[in-house]
Protein backbone atom coordinates (compact mmCIF):
# COMPACT_ATOMS: atom_id res chain seq x y z
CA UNK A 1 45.61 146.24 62.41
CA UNK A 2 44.09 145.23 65.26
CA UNK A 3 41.79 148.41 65.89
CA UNK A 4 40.71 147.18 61.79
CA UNK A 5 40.36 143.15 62.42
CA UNK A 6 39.34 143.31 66.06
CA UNK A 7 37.65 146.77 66.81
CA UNK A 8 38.71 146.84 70.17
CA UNK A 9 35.89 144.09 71.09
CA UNK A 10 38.21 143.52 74.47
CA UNK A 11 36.90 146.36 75.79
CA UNK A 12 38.50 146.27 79.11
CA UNK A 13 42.07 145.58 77.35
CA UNK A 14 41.60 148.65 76.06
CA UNK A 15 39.89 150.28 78.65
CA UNK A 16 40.49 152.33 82.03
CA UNK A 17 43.66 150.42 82.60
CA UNK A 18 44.82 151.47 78.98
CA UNK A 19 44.54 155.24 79.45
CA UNK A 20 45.95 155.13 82.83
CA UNK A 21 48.67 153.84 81.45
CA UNK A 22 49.19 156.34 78.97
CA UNK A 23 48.70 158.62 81.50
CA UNK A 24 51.99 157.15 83.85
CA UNK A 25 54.01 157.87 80.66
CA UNK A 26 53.77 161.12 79.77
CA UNK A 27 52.16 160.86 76.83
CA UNK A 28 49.35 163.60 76.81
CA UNK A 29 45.99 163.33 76.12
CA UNK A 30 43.04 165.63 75.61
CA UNK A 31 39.65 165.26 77.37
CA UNK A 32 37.50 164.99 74.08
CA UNK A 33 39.63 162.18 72.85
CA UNK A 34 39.02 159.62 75.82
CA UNK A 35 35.47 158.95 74.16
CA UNK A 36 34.82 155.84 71.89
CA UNK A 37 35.87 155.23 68.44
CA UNK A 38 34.50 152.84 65.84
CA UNK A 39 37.35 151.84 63.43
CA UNK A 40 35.59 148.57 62.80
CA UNK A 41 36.07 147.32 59.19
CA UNK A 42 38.04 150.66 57.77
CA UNK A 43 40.71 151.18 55.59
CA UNK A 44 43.23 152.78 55.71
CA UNK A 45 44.34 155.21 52.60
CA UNK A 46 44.90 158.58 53.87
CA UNK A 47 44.81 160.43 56.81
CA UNK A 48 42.10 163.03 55.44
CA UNK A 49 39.40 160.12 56.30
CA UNK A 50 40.11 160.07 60.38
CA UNK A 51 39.20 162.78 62.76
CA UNK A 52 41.32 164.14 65.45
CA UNK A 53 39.73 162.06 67.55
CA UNK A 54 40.60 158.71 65.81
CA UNK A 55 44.05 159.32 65.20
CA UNK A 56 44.68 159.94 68.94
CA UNK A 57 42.98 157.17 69.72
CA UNK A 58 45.74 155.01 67.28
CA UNK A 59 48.52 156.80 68.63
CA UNK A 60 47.44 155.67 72.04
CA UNK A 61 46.85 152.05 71.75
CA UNK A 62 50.56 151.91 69.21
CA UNK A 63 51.90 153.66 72.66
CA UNK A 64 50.17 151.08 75.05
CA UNK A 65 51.18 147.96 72.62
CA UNK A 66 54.89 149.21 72.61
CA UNK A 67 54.91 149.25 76.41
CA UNK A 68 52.64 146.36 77.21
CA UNK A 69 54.90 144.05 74.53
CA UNK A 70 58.61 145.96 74.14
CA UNK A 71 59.11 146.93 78.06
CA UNK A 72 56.75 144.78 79.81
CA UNK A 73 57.61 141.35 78.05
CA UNK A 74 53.68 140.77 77.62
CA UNK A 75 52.35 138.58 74.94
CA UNK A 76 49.61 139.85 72.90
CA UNK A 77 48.05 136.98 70.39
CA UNK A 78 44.99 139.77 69.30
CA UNK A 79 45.67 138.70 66.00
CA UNK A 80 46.20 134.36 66.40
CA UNK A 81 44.21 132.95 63.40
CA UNK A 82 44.63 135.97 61.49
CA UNK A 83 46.43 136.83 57.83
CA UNK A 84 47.52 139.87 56.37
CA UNK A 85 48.47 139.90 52.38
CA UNK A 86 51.43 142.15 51.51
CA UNK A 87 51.25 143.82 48.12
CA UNK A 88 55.11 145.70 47.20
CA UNK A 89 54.99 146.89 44.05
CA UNK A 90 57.67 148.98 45.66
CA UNK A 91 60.81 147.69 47.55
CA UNK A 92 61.01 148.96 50.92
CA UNK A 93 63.41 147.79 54.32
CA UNK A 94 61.19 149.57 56.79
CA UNK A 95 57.04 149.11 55.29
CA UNK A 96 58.01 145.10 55.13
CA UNK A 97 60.14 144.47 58.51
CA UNK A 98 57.82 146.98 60.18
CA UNK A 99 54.61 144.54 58.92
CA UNK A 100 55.75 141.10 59.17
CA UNK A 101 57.25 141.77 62.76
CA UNK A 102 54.69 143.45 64.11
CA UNK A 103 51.54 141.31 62.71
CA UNK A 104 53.76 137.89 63.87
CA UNK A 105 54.22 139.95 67.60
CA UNK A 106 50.25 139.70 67.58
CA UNK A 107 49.83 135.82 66.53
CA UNK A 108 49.15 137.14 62.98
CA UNK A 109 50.53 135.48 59.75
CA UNK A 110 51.90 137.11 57.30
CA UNK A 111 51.95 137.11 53.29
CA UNK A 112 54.61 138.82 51.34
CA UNK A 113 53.40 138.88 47.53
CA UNK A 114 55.79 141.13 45.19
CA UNK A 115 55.27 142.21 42.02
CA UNK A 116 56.56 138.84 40.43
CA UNK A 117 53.67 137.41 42.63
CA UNK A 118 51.00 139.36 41.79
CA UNK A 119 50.33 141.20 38.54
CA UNK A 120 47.82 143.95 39.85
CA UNK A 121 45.81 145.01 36.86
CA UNK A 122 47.82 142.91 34.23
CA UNK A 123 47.10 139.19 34.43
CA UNK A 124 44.86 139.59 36.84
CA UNK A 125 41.91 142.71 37.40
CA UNK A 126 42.06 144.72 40.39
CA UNK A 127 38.68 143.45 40.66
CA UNK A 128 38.96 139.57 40.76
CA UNK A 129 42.41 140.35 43.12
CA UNK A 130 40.30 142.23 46.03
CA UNK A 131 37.71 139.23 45.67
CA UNK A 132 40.33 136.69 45.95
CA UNK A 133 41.94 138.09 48.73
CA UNK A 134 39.12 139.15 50.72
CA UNK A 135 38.28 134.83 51.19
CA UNK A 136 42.13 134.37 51.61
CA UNK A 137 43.51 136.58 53.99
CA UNK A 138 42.00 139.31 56.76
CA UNK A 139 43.34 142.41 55.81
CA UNK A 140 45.73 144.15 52.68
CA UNK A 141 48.36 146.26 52.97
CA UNK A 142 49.54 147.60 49.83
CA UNK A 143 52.40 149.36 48.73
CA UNK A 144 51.56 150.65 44.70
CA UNK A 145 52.86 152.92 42.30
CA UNK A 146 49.22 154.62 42.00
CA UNK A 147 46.44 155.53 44.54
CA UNK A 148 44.23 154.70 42.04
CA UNK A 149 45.38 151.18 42.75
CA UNK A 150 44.61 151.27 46.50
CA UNK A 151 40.64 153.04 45.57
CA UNK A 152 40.04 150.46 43.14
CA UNK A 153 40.79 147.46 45.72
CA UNK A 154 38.89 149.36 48.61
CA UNK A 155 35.96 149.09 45.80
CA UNK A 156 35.75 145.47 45.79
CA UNK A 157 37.49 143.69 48.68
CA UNK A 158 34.81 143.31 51.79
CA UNK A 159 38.11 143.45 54.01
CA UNK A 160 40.08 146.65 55.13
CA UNK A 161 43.13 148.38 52.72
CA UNK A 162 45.84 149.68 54.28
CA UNK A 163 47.85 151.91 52.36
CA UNK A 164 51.49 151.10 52.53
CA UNK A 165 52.52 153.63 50.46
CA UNK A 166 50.88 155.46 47.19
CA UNK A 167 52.23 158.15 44.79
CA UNK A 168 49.80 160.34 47.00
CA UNK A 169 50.00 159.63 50.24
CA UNK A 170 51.55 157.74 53.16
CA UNK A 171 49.92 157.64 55.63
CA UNK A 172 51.22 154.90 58.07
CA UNK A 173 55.06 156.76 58.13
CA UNK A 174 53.20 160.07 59.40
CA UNK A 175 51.93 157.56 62.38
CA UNK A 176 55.16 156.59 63.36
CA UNK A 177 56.46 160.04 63.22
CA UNK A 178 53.89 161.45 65.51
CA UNK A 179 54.15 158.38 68.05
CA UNK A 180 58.19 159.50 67.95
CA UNK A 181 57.42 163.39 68.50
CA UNK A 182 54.71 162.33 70.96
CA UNK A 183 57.60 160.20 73.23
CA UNK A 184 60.26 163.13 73.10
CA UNK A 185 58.27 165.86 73.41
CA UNK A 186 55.24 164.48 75.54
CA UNK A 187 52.94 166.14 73.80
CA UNK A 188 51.88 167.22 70.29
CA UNK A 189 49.69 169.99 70.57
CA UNK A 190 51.49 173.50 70.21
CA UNK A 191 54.29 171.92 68.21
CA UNK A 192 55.60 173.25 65.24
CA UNK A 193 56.66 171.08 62.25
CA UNK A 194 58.98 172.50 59.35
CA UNK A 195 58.94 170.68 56.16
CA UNK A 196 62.29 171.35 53.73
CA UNK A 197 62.32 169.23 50.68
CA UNK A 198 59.69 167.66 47.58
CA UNK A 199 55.81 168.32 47.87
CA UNK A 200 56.00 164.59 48.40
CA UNK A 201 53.18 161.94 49.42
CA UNK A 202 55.19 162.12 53.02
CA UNK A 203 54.48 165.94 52.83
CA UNK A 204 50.80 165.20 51.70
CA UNK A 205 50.00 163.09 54.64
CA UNK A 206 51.75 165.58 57.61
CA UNK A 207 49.36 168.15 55.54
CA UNK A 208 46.12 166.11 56.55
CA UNK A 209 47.17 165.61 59.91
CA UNK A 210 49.28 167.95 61.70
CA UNK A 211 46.31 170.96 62.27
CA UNK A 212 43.85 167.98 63.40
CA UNK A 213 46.69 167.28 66.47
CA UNK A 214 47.07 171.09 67.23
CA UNK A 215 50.67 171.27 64.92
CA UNK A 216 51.69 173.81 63.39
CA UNK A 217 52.80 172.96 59.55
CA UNK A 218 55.53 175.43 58.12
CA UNK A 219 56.38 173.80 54.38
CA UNK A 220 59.19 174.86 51.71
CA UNK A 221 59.72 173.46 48.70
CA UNK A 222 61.93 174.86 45.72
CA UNK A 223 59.36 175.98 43.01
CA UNK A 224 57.89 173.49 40.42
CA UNK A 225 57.89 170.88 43.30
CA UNK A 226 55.03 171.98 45.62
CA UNK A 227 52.63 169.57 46.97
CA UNK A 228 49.28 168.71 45.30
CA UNK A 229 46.58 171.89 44.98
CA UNK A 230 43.91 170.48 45.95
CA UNK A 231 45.79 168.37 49.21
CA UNK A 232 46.88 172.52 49.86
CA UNK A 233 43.30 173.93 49.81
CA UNK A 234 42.39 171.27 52.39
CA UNK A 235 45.42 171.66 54.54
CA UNK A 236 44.44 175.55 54.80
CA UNK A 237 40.52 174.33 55.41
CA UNK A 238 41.84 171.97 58.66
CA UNK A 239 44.44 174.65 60.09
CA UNK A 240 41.35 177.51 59.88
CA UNK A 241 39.07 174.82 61.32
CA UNK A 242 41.71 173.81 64.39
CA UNK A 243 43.23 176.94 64.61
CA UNK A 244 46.49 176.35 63.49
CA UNK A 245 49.36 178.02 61.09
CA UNK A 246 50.18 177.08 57.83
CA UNK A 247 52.93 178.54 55.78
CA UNK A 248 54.05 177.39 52.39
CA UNK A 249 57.54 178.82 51.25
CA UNK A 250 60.36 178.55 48.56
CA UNK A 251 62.78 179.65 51.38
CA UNK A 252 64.18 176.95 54.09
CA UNK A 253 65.10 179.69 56.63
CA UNK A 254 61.55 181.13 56.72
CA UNK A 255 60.36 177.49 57.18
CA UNK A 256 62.76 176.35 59.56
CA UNK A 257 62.52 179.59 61.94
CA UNK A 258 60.79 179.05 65.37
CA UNK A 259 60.76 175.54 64.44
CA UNK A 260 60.45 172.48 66.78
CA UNK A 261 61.24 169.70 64.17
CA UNK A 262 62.56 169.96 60.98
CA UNK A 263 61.94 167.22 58.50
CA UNK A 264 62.98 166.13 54.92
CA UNK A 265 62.90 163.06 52.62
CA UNK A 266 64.75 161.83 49.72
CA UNK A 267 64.63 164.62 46.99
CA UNK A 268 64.46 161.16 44.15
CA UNK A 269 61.45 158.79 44.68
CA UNK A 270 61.59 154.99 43.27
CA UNK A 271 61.02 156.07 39.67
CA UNK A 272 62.25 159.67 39.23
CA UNK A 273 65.85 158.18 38.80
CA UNK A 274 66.66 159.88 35.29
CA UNK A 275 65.51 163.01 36.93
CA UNK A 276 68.13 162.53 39.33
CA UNK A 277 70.43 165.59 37.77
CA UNK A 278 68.32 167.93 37.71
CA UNK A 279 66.54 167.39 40.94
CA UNK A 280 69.70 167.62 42.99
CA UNK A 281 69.99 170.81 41.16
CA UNK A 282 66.86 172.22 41.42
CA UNK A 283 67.16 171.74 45.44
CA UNK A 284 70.42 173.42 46.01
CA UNK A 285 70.17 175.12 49.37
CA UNK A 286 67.60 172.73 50.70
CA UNK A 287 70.12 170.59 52.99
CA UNK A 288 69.48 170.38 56.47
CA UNK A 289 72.42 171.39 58.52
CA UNK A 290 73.04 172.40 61.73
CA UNK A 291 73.00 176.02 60.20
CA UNK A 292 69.42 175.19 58.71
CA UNK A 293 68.55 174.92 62.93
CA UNK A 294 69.90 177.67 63.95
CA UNK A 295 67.05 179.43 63.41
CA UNK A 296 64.82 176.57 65.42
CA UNK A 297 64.23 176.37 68.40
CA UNK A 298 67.01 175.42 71.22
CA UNK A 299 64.78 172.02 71.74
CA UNK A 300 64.86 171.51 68.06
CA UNK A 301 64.78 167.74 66.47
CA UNK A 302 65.24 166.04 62.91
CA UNK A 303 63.00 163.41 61.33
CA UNK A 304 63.88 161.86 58.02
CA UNK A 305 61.81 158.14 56.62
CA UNK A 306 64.15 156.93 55.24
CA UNK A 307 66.37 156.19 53.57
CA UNK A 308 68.74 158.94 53.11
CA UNK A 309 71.29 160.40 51.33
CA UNK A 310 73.69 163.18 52.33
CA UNK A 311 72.89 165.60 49.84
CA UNK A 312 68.79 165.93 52.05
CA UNK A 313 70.89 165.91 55.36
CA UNK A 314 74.55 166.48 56.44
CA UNK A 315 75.85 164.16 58.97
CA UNK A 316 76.29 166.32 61.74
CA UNK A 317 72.36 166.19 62.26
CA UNK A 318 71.76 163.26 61.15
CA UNK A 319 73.99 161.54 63.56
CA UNK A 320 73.11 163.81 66.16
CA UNK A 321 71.65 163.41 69.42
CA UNK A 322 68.82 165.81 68.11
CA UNK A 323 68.06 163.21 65.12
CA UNK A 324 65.09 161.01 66.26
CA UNK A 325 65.29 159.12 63.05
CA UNK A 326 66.39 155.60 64.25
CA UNK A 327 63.19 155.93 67.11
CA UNK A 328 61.05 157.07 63.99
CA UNK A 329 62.07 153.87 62.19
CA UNK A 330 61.55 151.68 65.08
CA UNK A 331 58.10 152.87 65.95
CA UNK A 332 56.53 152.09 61.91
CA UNK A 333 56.15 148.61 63.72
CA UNK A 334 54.18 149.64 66.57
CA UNK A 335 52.20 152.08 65.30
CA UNK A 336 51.75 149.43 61.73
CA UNK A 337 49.79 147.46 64.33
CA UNK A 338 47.27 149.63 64.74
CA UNK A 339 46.32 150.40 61.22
């Protein structure tokens, strides 16, 4: 949010004394990143719309803001005068703490408007709701049911989008999840990410990210539930172009093997409850277990969003000291500051 609303116009905030830094921590950058970006104004709806460069750039200002603010006490008001409105058409713990903490951290006010608020498309047009926002508030984050909700708004407000989750994508969890890998592992680049579960809108997002970062994407999903084709075809475009692997499987052993994180996420999605049955059936054998790493690597970790249930992930990883999830969790409010 504050790379959207302010554009970095403290330049020296964000400056030499920024990178260096980054640079006491561990947390690895490459040379053709340190150059300028110009995020002023942009929303946010998928990852497919920011270069390498770019999403570096937000991973390294969420990592500065969670040192300057969680370890070093500072106190930040970038955002003091500011409002952010908070479409949920979609209940979630982690999208809404994750917001309103980390906009009020930054002097920012908050506005929580759920579906009993706000009627997108019903009482009210898309239309007339991005106009009346855009004179009320700063900036939208919106959860929705459709992405088609999120492109219509982007249409007509003449302030930023952010997409807090779509049937397509989601883009700001995928932030979070780097900024964790990027802390344990002190650098991305190299890194190999297995995917075992649904061709999900989590799935979708690590697919228009992890090549531009130098990860390597290995993907299985039980057949009928494979991600989008045409989100596939450009996943294979960006690994060519960055030179990375991309495998797409039915088999969780192939996809886990030579692994560095494994990841999952619930197998039924807000909405697909009467498919419930069947879905836990069609994704027998697609539990992560400590058996499932066995075939990572020694260093390997787990990520999961959240939240889970036991049939995605037995407890023994979950609750292990290889599970980064509570860390993942954690860091959707510093790197939700960026956005």
């Amino acid at each position: 949010m504050t790379t959207k609303i302010l554009a970095m116009k403290n330049s020296v905030f964000y400056g030499l004394k920024t990178l260096q830094s980054i640079h006491a921590r561990n947390f690895s950058i490459g040379a053709q990143a340190l150059g300028p970006v110009n995020l002023k104004g942009r929303s946010f709806l998928t990852l497919k719309d920011f270069s390498s460069d770019e999403i570096k750039h937000l991973l390294w200002v969420s990592s500065d803001l969670k040192h300057r603010i969680k370890h070093e006490k500072q106190y930040l008001p970038l955002l003091q005068g500011k409002s952010i409105a908070m479409i949920f058409e979609k209940r979630s713990t982690r999208t809404r703490m994750s917001t309103e903490t980390g906009f009020s951290l930054l002097g920012g006010h908050p506005c929580f408007l759920t579906s009993q608020d706000i009627h997108l498309g019903v009482n009210e047009s898309s239309t007339d709701t991005a106009r009346v926002l855009s004179g009320l508030s700063d900036i939208v984050l919106a959860r929705v049911n459709s992405h088609t909700t999120l492109e219509e708004l982007v249409k007509d407000a003449s302030i930023p989008i952010i997409n807090g989750l779509s049937d397509l994508y989601h883009p700001i969890q995928i932030l979070a999840d780097f900024l964790t890998l990027q802390e344990h592992y002190g650098s991305l680049s190299g890194l190999t990410i297995s995917w075992i579960g649904d061709g999900n809108n989590v799935l979708h997002s690590f697919m228009m990210t992890a090549a531009k970062l130098g990860v390597h994407l290995r993907v299985a999903t039980p057949k009928g539930y494979d991600p989008d084709s045409s989100i596939i075809q450009e996943a294979q475009r960006l690994s060519k172009q960055h030179g990375t692997q991309f495998l797409l499987t039915s088999d969780p052993v192939e996809a886990a093997r030579g692994s560095n994180v494994l990841v999952t996420d619930t197998w039924v999605s807000m909405g697909q409850e009467e498919e419930k049955k069947q879905r836990i059936k069609d994704f027998l054998g697609y539990q992560i277990t400590m058996q499932t790493g066995s075939v990572a690597k020694p260093d390997w970790t787990f990520l999961h969003c959240l939240p889970r249930k036991q049939e995605e992930v037995d407890d023994q990883v979950f609750y292990s000291p290889r599970s980064l999830v509570f860390p993942e969790a954690e860091n959707r409010k510093w790197t939700i500051m960026v956005n």
